[in-house]
Protein backbone atom coordinates (compact mmCIF):
# COMPACT_ATOMS: atom_id res chain seq x y z
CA UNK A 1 0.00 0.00 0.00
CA UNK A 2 1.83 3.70 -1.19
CA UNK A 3 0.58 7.02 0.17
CA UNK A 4 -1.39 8.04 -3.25
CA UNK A 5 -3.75 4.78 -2.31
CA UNK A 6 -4.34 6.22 1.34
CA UNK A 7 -5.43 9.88 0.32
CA UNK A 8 -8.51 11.01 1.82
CA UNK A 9 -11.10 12.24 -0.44
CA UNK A 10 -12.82 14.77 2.61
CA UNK A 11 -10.13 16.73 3.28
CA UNK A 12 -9.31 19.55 1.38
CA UNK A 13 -6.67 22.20 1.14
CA UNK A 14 -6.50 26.30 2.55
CA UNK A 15 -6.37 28.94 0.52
CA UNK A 16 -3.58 31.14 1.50
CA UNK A 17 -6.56 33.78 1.31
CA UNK A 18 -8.25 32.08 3.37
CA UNK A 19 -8.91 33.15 7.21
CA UNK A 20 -7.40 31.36 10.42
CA UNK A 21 -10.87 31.32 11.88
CA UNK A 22 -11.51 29.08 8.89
CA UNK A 23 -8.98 27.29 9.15
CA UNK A 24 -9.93 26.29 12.85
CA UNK A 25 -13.23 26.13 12.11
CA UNK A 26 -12.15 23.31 9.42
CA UNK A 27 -9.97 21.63 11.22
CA UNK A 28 -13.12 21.34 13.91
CA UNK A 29 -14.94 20.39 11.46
CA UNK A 30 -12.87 17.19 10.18
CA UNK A 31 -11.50 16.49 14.02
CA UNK A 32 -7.96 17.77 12.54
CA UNK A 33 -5.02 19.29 13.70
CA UNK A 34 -3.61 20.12 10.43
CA UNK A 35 -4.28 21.01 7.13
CA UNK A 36 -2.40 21.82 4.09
CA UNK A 37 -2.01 25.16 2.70
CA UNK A 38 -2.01 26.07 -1.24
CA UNK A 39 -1.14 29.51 -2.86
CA UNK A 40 -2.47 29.01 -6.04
CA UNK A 41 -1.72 25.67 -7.17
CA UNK A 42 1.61 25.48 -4.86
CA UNK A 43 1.54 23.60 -2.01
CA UNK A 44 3.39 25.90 0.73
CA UNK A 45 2.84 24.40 3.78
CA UNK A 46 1.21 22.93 6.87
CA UNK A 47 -0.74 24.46 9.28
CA UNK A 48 -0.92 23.56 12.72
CA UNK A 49 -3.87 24.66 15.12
CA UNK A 50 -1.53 25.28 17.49
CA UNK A 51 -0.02 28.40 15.56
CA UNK A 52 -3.10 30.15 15.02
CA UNK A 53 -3.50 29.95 18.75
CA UNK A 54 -0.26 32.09 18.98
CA UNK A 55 -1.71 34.81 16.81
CA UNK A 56 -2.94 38.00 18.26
CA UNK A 57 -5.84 37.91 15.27
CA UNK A 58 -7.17 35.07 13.66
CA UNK A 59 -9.40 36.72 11.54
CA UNK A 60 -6.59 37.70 9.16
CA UNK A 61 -5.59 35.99 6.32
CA UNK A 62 -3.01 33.15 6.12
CA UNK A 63 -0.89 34.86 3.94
CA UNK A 64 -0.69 37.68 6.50
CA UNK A 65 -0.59 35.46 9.56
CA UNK A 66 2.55 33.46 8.87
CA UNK A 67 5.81 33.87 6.58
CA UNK A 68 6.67 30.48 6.78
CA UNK A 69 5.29 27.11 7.05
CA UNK A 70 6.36 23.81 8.03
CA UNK A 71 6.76 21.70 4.86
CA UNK A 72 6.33 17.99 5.42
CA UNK A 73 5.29 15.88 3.37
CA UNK A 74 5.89 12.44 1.13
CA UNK A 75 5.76 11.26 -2.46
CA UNK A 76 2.65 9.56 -3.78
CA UNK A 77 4.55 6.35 -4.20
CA UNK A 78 5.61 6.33 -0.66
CA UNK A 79 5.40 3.15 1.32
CA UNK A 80 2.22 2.64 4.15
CA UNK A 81 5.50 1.98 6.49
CA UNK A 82 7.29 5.11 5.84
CA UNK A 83 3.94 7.54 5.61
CA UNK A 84 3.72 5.89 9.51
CA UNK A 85 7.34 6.91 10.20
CA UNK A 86 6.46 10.44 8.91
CA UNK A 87 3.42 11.01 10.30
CA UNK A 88 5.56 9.77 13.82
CA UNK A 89 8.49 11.70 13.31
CA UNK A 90 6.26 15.03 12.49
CA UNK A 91 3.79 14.48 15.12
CA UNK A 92 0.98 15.81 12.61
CA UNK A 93 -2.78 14.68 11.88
CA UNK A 94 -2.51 14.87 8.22
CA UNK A 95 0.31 14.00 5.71
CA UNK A 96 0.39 16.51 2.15
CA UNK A 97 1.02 13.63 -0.37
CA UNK A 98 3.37 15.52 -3.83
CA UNK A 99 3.95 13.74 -7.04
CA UNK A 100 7.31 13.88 -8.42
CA UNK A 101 7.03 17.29 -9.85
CA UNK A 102 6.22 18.32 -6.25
CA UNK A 103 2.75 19.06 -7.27
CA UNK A 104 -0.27 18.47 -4.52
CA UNK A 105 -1.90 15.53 -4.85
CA UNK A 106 -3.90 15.50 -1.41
CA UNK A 107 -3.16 14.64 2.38
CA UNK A 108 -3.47 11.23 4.50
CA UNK A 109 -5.66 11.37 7.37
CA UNK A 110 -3.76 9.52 10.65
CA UNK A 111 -7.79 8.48 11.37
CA UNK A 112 -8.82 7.22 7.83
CA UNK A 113 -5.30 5.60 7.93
CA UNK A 114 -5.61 3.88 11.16
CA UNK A 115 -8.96 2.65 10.22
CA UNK A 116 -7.31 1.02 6.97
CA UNK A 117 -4.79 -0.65 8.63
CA UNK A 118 -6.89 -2.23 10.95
CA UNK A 119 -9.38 -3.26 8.28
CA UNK A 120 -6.71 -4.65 5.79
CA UNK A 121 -4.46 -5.87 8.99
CA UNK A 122 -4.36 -9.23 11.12
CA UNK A 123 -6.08 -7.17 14.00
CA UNK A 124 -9.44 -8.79 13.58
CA UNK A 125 -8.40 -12.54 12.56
CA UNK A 126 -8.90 -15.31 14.96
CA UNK A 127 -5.84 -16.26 16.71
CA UNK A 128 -2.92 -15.86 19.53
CA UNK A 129 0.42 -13.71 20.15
CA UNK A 130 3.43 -14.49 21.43
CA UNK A 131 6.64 -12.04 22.31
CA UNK A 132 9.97 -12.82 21.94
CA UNK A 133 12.93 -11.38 23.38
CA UNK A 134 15.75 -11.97 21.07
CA UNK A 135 19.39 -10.56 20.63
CA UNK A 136 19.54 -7.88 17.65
CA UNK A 137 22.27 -10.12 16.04
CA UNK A 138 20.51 -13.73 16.14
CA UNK A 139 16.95 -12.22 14.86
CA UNK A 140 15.80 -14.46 11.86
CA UNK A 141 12.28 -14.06 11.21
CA UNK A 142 12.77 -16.95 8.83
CA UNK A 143 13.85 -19.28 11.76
CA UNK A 144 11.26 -17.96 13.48
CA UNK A 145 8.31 -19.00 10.85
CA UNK A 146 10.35 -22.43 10.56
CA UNK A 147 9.37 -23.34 14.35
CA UNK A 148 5.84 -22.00 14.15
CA UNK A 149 5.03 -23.57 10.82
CA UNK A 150 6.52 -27.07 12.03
CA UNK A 151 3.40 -27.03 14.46
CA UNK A 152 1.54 -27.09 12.21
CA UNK A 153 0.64 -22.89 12.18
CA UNK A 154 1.13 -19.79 10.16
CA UNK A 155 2.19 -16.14 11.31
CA UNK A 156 -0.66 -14.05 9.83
CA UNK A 157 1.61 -10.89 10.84
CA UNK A 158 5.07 -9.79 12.96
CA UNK A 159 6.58 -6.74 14.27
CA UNK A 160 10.01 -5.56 15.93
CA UNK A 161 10.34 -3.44 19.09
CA UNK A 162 13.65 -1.86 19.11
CA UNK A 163 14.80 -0.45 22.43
CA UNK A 164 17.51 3.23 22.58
CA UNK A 165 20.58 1.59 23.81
CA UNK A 166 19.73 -1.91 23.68
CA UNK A 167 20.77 -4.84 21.59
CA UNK A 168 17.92 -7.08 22.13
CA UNK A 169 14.21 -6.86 20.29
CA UNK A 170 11.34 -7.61 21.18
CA UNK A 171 9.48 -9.57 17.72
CA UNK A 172 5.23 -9.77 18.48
CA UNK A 173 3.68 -12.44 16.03
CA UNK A 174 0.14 -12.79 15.80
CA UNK A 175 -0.64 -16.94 14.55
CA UNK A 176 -3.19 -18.50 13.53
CA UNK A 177 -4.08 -20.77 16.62
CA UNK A 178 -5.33 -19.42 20.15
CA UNK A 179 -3.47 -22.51 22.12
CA UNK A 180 -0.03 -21.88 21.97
CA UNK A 181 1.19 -23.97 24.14
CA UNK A 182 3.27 -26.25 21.96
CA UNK A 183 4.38 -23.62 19.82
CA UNK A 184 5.67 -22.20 23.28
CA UNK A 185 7.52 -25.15 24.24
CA UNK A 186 8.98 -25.42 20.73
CA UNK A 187 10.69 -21.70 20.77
CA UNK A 188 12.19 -22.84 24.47
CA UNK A 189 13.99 -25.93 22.88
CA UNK A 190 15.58 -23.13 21.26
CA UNK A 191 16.61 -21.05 23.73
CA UNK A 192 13.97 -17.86 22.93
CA UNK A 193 12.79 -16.56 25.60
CA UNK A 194 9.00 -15.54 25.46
CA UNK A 195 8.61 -12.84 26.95
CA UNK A 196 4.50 -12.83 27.01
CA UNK A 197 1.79 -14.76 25.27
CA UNK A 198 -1.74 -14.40 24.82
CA UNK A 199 -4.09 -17.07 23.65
CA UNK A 200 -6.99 -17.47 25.54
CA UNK A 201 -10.57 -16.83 24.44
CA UNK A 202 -11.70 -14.05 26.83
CA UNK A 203 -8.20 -12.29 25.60
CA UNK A 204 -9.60 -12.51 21.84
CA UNK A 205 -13.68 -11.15 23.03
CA UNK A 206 -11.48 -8.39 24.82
CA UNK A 207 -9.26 -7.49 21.72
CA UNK A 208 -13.13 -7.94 19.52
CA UNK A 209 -14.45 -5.03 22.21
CA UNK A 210 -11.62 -2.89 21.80
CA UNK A 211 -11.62 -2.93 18.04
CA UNK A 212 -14.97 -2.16 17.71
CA UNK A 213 -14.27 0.50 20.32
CA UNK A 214 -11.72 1.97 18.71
CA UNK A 215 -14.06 1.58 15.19
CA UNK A 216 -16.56 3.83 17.18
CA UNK A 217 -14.51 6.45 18.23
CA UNK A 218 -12.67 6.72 14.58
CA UNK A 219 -16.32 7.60 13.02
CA UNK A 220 -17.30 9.93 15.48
């Protein structure tokens, strides 16, 4: 999945004419922090709530309000991982998504995109999770997926905790089976240490609640 696949067709774009009172009435309006900012067809910037806070008068124009604007933003064919590491790294709301001429293509909401991950994700498929604790240096997700699969299970998805300062990760796989007993037992004959594993039925109705919890608050 690549960041021109994720835009979000309810957003749109200030005006540099436009007012900061319309900007924060837009951003109320699509439960935002940020939005883009276009003068003419150039994408110049992105505005933050925040910043029109600071502002003696928001009923002045953009233009007049600010003389410069953050500029973050990522390429249409951008990878779903590194839009996340943006949007991170930039603590922002919504991501301006360029084409290679640098022209505006549209923004990625962080809601709309957490709502496709967890629709297109592992989240909501039957199953258990174990973590591992393993050195940085011995990490072999392939070894890994050779122990679970000789039990006769699949991972349906993995990811790496890294630690500042730390040579160890921590690797979470979600499999296919709730009892993971033997599958336990097999990654101690190899010296892993599990750090935590969840696989029993009220843990899956609890991770079903918070889904559709979290489903709920998204479409507010």
């Amino acid at each position: 999945m690549i960041a021109i696949e994720l835009i979000s067709e309810e957003i749109p774009p200030l005006k540099h004419t436009d007012t900061g009172d319309l900007a924060l009435q837009w951003m109320e309006e699509f439960k935002v922090k940020h939005l883009p900012v276009m003068k003419f067809d150039n994408f110049v910037g992105l505005l933050c709530e925040d910043d029109i806070f600071d502002k003696d008068d928001s009923s002045k124009t953009l233009h007049d309000l600010f003389d410069h604007l953050p500029r973050p933003y990522v390429f249409g064919s951008t990878h779903l991982y590194e839009v996340l590491a943006k949007v991170s790294d930039e603590h922002i709301t919504v991501l301006p998504v360029l084409d290679n001429e640098e022209n505006y293509l549209g923004c990625v909401s962080v809601i709309e995109l957490m709502q496709r991950i967890a629709n297109t994700g592992s989240i909501k498929e039957i199953g258990g999770i174990i973590v591992l604790e393993i050195n940085e240096l011995d990490y072999s997700l392939a070894h890994v997926a050779q122990i679970v699969e000789s039990d006769n299970a699949k991972i349906l998805s993995s990811f790496i905790t890294s630690h500042p300062n730390s040579k160890k990760l921590e690797l979470t796989l979600k499999i296919n089976q709730i009892q993971l007993g033997r599958i336990i037992r097999s990654f101690e004959r190899y010296d892993y240490i599990v750090k935590a594993s969840f696989q029993k039925s009220e843990y899956q109705e609890d991770l079903k609640n918070r889904y559709d919890e979290l489903m709920k608050y998204l479409n507010i």
